[in-house]
Every structure is written in structure tokens, then in C-alpha cells.
PDB file of N, CA and C in Angstrom:
ATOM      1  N   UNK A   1     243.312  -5.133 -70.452  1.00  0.00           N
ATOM      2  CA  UNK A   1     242.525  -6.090 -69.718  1.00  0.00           C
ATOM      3  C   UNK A   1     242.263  -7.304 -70.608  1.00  0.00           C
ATOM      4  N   UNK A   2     242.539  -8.526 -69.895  1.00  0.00           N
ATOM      5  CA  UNK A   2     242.343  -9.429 -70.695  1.00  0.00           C
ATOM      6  C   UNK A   2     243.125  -9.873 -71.923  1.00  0.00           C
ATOM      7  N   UNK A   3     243.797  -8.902 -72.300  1.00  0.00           N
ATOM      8  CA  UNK A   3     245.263  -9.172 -73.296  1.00  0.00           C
ATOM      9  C   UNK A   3     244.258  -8.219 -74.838  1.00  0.00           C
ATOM     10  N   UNK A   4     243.551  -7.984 -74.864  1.00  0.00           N
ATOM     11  CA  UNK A   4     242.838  -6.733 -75.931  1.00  0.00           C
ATOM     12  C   UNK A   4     243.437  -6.044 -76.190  1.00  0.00           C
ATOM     13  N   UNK A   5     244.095  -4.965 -75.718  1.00  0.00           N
ATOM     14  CA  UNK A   5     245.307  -4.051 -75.626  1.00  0.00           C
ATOM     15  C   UNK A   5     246.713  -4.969 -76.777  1.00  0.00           C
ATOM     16  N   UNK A   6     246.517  -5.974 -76.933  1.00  0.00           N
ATOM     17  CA  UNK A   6     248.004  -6.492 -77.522  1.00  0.00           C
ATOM     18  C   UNK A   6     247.246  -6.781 -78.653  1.00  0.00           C
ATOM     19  N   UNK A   7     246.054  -6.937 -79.030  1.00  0.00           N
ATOM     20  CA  UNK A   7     244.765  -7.395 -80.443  1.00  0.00           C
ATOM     21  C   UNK A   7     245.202  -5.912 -81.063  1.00  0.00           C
ATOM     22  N   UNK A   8     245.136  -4.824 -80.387  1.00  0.00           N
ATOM     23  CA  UNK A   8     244.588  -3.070 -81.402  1.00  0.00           C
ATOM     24  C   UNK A   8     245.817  -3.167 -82.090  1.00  0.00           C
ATOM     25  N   UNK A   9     245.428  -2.612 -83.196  1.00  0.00           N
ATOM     26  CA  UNK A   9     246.553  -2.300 -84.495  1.00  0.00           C
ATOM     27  C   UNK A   9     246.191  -0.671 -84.404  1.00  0.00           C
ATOM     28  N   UNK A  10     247.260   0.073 -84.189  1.00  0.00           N
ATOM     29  CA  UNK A  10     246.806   1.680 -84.525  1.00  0.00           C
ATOM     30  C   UNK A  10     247.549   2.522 -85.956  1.00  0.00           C
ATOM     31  N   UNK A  11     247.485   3.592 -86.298  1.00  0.00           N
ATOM     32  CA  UNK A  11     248.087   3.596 -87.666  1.00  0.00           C
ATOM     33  C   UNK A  11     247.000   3.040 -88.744  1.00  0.00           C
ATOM     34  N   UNK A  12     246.182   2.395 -88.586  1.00  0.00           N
ATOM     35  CA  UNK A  12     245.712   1.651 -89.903  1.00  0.00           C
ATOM     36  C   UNK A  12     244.589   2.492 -90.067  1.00  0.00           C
ATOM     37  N   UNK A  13     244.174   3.344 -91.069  1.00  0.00           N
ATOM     38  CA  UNK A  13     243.145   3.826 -91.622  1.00  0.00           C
ATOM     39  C   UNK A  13     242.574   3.325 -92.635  1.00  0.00           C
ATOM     40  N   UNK A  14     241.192   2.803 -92.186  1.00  0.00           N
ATOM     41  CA  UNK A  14     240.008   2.147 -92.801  1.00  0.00           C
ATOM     42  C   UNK A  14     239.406   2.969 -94.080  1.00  0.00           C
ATOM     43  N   UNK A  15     239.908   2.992 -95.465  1.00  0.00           N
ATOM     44  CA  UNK A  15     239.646   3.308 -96.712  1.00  0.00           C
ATOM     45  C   UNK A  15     238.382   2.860 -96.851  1.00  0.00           C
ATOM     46  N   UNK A  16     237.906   1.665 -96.692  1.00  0.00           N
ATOM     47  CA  UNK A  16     236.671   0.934 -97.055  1.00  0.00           C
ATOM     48  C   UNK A  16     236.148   0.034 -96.789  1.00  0.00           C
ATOM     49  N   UNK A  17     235.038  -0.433 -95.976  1.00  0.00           N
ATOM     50  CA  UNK A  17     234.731  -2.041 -95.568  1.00  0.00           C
ATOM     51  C   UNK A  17     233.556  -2.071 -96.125  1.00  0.00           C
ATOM     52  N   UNK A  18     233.380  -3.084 -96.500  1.00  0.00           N
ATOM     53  CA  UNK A  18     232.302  -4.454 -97.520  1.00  0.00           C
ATOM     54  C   UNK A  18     232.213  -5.423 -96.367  1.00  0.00           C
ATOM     55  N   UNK A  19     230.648  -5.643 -96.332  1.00  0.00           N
ATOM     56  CA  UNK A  19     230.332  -6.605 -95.529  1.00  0.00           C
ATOM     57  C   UNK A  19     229.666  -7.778 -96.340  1.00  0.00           C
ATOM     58  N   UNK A  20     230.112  -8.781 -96.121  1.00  0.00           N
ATOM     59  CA  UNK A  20     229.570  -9.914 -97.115  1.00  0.00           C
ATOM     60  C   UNK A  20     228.771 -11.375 -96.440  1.00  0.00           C
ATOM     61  N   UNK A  21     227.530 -10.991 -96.960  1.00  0.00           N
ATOM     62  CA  UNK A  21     226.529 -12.172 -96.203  1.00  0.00           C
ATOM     63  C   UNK A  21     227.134 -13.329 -96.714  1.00  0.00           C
ATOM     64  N   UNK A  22     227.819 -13.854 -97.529  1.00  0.00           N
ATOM     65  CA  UNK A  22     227.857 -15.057 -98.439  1.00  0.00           C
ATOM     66  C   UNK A  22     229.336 -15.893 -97.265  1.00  0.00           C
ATOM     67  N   UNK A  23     230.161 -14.850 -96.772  1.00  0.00           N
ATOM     68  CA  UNK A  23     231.128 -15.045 -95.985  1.00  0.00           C
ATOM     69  C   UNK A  23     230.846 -15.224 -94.695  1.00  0.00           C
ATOM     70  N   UNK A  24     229.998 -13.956 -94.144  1.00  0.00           N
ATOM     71  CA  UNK A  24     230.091 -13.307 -93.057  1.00  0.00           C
ATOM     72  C   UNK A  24     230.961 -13.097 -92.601  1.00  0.00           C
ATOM     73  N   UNK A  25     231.095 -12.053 -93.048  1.00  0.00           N
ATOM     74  CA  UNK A  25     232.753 -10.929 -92.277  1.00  0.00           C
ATOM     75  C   UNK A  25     232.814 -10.408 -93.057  1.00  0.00           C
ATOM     76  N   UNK A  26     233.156  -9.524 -92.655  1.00  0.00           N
ATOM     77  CA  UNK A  26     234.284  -7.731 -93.289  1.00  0.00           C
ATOM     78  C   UNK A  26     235.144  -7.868 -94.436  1.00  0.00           C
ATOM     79  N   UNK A  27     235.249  -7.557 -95.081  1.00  0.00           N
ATOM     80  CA  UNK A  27     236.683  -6.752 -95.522  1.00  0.00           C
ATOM     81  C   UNK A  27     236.981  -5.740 -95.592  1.00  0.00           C
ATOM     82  N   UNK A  28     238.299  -5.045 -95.004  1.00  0.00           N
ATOM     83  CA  UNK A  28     238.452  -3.926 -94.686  1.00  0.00           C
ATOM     84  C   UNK A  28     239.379  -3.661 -95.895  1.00  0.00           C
ATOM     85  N   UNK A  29     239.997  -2.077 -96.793  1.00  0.00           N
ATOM     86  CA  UNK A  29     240.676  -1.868 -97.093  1.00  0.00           C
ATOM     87  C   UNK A  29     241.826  -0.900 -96.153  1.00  0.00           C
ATOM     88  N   UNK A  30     243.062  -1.248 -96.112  1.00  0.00           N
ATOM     89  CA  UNK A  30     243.537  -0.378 -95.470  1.00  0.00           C
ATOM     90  C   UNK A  30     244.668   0.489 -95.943  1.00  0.00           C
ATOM     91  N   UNK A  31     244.883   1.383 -94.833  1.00  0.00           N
ATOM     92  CA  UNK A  31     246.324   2.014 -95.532  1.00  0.00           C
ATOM     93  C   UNK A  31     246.906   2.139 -93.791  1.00  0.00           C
ATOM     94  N   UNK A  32     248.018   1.286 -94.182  1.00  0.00           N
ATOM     95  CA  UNK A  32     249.252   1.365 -93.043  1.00  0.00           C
ATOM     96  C   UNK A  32     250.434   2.049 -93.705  1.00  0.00           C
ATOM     97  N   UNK A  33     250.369   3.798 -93.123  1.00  0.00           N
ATOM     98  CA  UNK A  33     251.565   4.268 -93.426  1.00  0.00           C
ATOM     99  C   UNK A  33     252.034   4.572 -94.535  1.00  0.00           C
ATOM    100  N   UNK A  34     251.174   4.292 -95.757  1.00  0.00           N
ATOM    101  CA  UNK A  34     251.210   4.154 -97.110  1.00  0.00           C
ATOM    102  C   UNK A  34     251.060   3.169 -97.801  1.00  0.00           C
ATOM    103  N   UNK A  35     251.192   2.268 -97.167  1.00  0.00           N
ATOM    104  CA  UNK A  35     251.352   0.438 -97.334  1.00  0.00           C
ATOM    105  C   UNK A  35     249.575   0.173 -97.687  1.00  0.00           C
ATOM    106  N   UNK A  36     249.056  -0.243 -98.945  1.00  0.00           N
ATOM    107  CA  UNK A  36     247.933  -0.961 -98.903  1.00  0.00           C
ATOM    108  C   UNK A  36     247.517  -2.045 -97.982  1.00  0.00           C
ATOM    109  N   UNK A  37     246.204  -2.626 -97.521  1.00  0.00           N
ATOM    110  CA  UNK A  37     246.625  -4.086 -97.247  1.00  0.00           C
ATOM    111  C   UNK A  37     244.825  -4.232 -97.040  1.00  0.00           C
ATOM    112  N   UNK A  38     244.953  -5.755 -96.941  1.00  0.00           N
ATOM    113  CA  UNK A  38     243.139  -5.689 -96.868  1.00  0.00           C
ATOM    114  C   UNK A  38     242.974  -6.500 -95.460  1.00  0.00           C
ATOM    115  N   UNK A  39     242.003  -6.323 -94.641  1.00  0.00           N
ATOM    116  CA  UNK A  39     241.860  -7.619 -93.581  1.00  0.00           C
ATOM    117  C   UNK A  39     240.539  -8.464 -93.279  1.00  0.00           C
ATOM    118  N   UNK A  40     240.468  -8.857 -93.063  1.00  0.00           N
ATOM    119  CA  UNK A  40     238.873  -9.959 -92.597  1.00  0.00           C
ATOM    120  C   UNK A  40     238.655  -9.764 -91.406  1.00  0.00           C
ATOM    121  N   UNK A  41     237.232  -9.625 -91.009  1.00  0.00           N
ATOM    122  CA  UNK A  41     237.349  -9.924 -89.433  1.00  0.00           C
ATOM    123  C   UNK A  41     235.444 -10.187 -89.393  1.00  0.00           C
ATOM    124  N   UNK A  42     235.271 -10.436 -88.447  1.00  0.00           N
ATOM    125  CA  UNK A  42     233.800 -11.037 -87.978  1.00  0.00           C
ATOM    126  C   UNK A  42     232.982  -9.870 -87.474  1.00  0.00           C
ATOM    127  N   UNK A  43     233.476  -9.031 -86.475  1.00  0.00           N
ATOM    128  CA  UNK A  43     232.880  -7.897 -86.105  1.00  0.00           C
ATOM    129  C   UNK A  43     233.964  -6.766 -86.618  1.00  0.00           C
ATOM    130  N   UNK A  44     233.291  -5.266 -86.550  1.00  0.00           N
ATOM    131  CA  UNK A  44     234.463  -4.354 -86.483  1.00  0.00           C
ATOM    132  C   UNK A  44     233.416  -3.211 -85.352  1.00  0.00           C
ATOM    133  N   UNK A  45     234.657  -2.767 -84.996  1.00  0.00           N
ATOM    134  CA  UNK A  45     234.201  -2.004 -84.005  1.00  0.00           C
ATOM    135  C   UNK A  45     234.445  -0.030 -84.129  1.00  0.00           C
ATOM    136  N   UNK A  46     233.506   0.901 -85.072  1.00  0.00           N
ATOM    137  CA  UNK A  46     234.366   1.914 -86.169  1.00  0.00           C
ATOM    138  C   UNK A  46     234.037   2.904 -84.865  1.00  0.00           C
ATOM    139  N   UNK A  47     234.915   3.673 -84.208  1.00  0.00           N
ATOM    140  CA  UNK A  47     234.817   4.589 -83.630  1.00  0.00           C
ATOM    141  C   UNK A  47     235.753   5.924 -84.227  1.00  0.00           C
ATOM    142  N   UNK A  48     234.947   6.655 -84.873  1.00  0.00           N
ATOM    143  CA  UNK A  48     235.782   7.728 -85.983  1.00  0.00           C
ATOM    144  C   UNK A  48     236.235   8.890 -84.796  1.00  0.00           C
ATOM    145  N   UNK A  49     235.710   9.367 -83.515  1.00  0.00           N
ATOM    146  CA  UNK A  49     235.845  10.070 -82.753  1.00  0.00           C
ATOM    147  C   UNK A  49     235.600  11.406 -82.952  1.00  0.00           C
ATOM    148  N   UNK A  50     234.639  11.451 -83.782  1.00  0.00           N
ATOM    149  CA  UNK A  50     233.611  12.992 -84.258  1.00  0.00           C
ATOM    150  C   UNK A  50     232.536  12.961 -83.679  1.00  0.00           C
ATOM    151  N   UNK A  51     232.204  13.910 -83.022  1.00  0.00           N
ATOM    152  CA  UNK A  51     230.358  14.035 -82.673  1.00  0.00           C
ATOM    153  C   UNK A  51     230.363  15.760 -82.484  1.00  0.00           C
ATOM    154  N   UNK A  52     229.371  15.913 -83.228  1.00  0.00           N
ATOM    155  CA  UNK A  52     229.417  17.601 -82.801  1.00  0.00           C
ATOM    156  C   UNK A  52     227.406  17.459 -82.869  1.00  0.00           C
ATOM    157  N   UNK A  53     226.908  18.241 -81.776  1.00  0.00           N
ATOM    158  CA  UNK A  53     225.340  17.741 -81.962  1.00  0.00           C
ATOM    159  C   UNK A  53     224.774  19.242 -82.925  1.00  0.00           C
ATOM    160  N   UNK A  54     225.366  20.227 -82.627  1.00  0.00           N
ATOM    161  CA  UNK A  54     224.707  21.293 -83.687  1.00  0.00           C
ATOM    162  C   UNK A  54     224.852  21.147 -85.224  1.00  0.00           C
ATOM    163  N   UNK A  55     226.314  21.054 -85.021  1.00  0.00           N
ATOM    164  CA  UNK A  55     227.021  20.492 -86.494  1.00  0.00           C
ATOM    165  C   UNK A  55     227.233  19.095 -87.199  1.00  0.00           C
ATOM    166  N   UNK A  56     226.238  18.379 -87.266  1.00  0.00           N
ATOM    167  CA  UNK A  56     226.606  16.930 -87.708  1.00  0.00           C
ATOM    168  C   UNK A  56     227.418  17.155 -88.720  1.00  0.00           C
ATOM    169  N   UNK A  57     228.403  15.656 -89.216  1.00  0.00           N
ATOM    170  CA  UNK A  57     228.496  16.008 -90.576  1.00  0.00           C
ATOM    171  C   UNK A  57     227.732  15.137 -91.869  1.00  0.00           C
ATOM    172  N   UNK A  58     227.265  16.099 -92.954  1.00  0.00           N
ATOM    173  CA  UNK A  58     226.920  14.830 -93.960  1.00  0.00           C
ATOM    174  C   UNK A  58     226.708  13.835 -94.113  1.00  0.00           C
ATOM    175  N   UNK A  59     226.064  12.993 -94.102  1.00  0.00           N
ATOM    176  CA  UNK A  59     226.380  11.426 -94.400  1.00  0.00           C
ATOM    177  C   UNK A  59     226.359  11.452 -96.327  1.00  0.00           C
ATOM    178  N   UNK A  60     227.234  10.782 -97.073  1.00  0.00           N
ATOM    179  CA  UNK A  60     227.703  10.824 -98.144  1.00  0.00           C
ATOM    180  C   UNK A  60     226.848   9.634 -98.826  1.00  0.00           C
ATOM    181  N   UNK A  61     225.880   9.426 -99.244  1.00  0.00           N
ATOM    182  CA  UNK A  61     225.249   7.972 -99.847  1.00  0.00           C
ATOM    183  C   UNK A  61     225.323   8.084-101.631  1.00  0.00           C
ATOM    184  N   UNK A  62     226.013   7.296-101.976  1.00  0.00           N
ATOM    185  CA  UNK A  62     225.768   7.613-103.895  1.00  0.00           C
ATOM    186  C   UNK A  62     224.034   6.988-103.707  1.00  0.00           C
ATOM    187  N   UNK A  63     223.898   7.912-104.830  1.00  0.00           N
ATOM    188  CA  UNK A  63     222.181   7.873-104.977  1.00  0.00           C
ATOM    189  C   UNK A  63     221.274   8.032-104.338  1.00  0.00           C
ATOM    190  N   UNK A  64     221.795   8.666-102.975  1.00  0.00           N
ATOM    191  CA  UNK A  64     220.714   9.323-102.240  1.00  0.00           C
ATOM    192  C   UNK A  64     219.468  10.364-102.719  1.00  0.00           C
ATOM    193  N   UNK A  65     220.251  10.626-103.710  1.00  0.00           N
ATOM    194  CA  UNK A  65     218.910  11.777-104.643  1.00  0.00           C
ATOM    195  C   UNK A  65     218.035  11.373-105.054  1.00  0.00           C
ATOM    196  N   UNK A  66     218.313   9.602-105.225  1.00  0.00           N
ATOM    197  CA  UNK A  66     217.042   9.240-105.926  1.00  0.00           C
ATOM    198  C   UNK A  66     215.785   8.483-104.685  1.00  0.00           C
ATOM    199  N   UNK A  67     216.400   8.450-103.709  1.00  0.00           N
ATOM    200  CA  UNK A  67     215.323   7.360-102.699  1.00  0.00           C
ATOM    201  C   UNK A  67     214.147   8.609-102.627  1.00  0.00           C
ATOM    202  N   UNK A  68     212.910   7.420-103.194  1.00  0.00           N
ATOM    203  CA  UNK A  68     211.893   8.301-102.698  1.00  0.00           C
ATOM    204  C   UNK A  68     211.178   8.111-101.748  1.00  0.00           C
ATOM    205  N   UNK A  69     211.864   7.386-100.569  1.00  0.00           N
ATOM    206  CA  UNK A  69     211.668   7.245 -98.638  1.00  0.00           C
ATOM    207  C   UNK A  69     211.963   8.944 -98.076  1.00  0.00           C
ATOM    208  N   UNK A  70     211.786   8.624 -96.454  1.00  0.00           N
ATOM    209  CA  UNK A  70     212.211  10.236 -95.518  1.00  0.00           C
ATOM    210  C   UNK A  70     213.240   9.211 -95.294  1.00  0.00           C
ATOM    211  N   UNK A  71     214.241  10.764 -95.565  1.00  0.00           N
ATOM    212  CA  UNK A  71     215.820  10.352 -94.701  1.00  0.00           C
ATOM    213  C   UNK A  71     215.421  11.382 -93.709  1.00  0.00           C
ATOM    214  N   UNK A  72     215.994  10.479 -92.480  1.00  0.00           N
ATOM    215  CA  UNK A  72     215.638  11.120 -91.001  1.00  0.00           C
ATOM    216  C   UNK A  72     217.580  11.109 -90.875  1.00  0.00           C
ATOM    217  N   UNK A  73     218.006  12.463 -90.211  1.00  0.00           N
ATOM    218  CA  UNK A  73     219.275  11.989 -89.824  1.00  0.00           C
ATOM    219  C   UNK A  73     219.613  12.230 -88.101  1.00  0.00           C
ATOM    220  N   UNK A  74     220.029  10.913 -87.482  1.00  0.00           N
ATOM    221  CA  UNK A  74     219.506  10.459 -86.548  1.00  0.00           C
ATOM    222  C   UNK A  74     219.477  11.792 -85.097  1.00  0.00           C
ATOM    223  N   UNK A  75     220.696  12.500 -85.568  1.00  0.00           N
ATOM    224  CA  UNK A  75     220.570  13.992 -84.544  1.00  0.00           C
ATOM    225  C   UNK A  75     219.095  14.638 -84.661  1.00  0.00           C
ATOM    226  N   UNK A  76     218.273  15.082 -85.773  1.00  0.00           N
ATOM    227  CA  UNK A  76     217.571  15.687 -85.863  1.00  0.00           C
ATOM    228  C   UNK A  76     216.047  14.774 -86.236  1.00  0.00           C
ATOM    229  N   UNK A  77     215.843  13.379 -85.126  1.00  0.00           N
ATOM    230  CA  UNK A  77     215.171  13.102 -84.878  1.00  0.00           C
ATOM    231  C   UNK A  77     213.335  13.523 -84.978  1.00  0.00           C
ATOM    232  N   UNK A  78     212.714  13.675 -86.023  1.00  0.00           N
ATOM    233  CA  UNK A  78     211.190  13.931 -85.635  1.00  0.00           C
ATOM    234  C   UNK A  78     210.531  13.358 -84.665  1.00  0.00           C
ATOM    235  N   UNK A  79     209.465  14.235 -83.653  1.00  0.00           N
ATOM    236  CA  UNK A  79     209.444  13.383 -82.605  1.00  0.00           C
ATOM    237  C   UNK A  79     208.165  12.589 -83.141  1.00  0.00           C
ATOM    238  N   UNK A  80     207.476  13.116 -84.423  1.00  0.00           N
ATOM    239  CA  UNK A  80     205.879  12.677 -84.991  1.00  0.00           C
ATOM    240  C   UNK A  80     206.506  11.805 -86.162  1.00  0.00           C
ATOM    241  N   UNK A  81     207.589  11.194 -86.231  1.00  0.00           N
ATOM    242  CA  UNK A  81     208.108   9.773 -87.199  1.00  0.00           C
ATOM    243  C   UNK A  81     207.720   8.328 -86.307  1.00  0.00           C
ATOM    244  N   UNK A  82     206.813   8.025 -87.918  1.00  0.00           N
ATOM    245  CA  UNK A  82     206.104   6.868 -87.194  1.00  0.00           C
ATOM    246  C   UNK A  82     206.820   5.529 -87.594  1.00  0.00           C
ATOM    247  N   UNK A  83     207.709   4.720 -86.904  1.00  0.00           N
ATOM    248  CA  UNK A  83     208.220   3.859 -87.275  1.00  0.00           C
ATOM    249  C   UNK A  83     207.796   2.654 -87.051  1.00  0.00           C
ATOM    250  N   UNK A  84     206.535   2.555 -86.819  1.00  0.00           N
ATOM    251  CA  UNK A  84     205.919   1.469 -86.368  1.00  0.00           C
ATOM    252  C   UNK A  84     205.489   0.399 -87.863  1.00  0.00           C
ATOM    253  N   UNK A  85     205.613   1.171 -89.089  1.00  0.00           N
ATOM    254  CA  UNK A  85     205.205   0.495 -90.296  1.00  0.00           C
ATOM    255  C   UNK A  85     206.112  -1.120 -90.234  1.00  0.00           C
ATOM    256  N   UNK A  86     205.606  -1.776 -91.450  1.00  0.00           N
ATOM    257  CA  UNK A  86     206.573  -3.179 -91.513  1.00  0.00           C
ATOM    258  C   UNK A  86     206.980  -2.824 -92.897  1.00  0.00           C
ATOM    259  N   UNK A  87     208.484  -2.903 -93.003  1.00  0.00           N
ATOM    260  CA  UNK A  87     209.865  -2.881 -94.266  1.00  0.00           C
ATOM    261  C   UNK A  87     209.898  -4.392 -94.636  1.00  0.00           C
TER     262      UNK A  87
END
């Protein structure tokens, strides 16, 4: 619809994206097929196509051990988390 369908690149697995305020936009690292390559873009749109609601998986943060905030992870919602504070 609309010619979108001829925009998707498939094959390309997203190694790593950096979002940069100084730019605004992405950089993606990729791997096509074995082929490195990097791309730019303004939005990205990451649909990994995992959801399991009993079994989440992990979220992986370096230095998560040290935040001394509540990590809430968003499946297992508290319904008495007060988010009304100001960050």
C-alpha cells in the first residue's frame, strides 16, 4: 500500500542501534548475509516478533546491578507503583 512494501529490506539483522540527539537519527549496525553495513534513518520501527506473557525474556542492561531505582518489568506491572513522582 502506498509503495512501503518496495521501502522493507528483509535479511538485514539489526546488531546495534545508537540513537543520536546531536544528529537525530539512528544508526543501525547491520549484518546482510554476512556482509557488515551501517544505515541512518529518522524513525525505526523494531518488531523482534517474541511475546510470551508467562515467560518474558530478560532485558540485558550493562549496569543494571548498580541502579538504586525499582526496575518494574513492564509484564509484571505493580498495580500500587506510583508513577505520579517528577524525574
Amino acid at each position: 500500500m502506498y509503495g512501503i512494501d518496495r521501502k522493507i529490506q528483509y535479511r538485514h539483522k539489526v546488531e546495534n542501534s545508537e540513537w543520536s540527539t546531536d544528529q537525530q537519527r539512528w544508526r543501525l549496525s547491520l549484518d546482510v548475509d554476512g556482509e557488515k553495513k551501517v544505515m541512518h534513518a529518522k524513525f525505526v520501527l523494531f518488531a523482534t516478533g517474541y511475546y510470551d506473557y508467562q515467560n518474558p525474556l530478560p532485558t540485558k542492561i550493562a549496569g543494571i546491578e548498580n541502579f538504586e531505582g525499582k526496575i518494574v518489568h513492564p509484564q509484571f506491572w505493580p498495580e500500587d507503583l506510583d508513577v505520579s513522582a517528577s524525574y
